[in-house]
C-alpha atoms as a PDB file:
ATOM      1  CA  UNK A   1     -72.438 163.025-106.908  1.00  0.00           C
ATOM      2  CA  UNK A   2     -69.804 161.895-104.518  1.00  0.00           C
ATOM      3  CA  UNK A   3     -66.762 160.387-106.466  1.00  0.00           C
ATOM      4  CA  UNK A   4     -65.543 157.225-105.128  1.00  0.00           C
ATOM      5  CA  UNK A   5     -62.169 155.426-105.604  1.00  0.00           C
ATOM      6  CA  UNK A   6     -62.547 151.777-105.381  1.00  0.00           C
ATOM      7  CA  UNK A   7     -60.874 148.715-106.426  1.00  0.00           C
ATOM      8  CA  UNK A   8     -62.236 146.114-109.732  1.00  0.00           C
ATOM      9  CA  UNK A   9     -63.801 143.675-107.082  1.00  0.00           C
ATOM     10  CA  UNK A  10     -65.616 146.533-105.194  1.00  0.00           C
ATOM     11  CA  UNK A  11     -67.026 148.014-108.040  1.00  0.00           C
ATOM     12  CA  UNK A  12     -70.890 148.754-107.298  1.00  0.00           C
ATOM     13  CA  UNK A  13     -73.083 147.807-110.549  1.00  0.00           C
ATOM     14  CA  UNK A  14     -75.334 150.661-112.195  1.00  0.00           C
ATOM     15  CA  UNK A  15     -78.712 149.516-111.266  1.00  0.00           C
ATOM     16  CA  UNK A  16     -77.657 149.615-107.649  1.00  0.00           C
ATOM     17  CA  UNK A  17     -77.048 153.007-107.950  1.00  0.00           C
ATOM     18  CA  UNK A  18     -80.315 154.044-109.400  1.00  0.00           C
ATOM     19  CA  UNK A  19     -81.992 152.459-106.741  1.00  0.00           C
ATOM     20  CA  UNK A  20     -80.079 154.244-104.216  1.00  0.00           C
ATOM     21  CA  UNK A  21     -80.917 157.448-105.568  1.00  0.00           C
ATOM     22  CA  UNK A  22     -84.454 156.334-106.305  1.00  0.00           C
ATOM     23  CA  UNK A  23     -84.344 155.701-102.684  1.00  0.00           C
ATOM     24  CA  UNK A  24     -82.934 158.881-101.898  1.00  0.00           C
ATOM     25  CA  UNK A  25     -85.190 160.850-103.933  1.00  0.00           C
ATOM     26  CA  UNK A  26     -88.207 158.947-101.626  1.00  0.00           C
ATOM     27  CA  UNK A  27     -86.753 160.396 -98.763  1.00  0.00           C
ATOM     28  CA  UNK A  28     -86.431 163.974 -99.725  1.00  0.00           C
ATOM     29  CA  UNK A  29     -90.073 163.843-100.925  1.00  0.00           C
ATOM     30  CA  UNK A  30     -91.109 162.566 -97.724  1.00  0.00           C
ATOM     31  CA  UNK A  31     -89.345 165.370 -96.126  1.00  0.00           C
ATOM     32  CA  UNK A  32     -86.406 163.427 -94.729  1.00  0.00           C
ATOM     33  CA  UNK A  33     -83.247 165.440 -95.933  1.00  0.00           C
ATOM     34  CA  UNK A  34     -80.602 163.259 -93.479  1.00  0.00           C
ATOM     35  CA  UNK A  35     -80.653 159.815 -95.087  1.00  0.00           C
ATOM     36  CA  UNK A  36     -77.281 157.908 -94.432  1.00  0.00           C
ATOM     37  CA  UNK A  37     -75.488 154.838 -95.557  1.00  0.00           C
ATOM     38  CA  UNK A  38     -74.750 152.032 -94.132  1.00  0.00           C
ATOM     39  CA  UNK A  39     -71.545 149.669 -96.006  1.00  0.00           C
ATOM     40  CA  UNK A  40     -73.204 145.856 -96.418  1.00  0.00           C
ATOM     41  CA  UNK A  41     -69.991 144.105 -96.608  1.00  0.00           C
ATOM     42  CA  UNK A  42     -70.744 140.607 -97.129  1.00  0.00           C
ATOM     43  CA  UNK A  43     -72.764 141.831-100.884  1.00  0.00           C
ATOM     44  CA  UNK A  44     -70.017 144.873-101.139  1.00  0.00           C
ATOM     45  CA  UNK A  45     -73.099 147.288-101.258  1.00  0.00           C
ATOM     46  CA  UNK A  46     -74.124 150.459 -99.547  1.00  0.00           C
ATOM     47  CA  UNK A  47     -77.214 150.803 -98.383  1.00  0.00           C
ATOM     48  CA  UNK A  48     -79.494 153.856 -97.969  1.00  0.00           C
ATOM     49  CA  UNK A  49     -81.099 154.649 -94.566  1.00  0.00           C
ATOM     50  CA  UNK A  50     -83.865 157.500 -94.070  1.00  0.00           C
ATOM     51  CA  UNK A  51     -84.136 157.952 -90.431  1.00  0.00           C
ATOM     52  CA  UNK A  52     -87.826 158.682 -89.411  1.00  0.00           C
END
C-alpha cells in the first residue's frame, strides 16, 4: 500500500478506499494491470482509472 502524508482536511474516509481497491482488483481481473489515478479536487478524492 502506498503511504500517504496528508493534512486533517484531506484525509480520504475508509470506504473510499475499499472501493478503490475494489476497483482496482476489477481491473487486474479483467487483465488491465496499468490503472491510474486521477486527484478530484473539488470532493478531495482520487479516483481510479483502468485504461482499456
Amino acid at each position: 500500500m502506498v503511504a500517504m502524508q496528508m493534512g486533517e482536511q484531506n484525509s480520504i474516509d475508509v470506504t473510499h478506499w475499499n472501493a478503490i481497491f475494489h476497483q482496482l482488483q476489477t481491473c487486474t481481473v479483467a487483465g488491465i494491470y496499468q490503472p491510474y489515478f486521477i486527484a478530484d479536487s473539488e470532493r478531495r478524492r482520487l479516483r481510479l482509472v483502468c485504461p482499456y
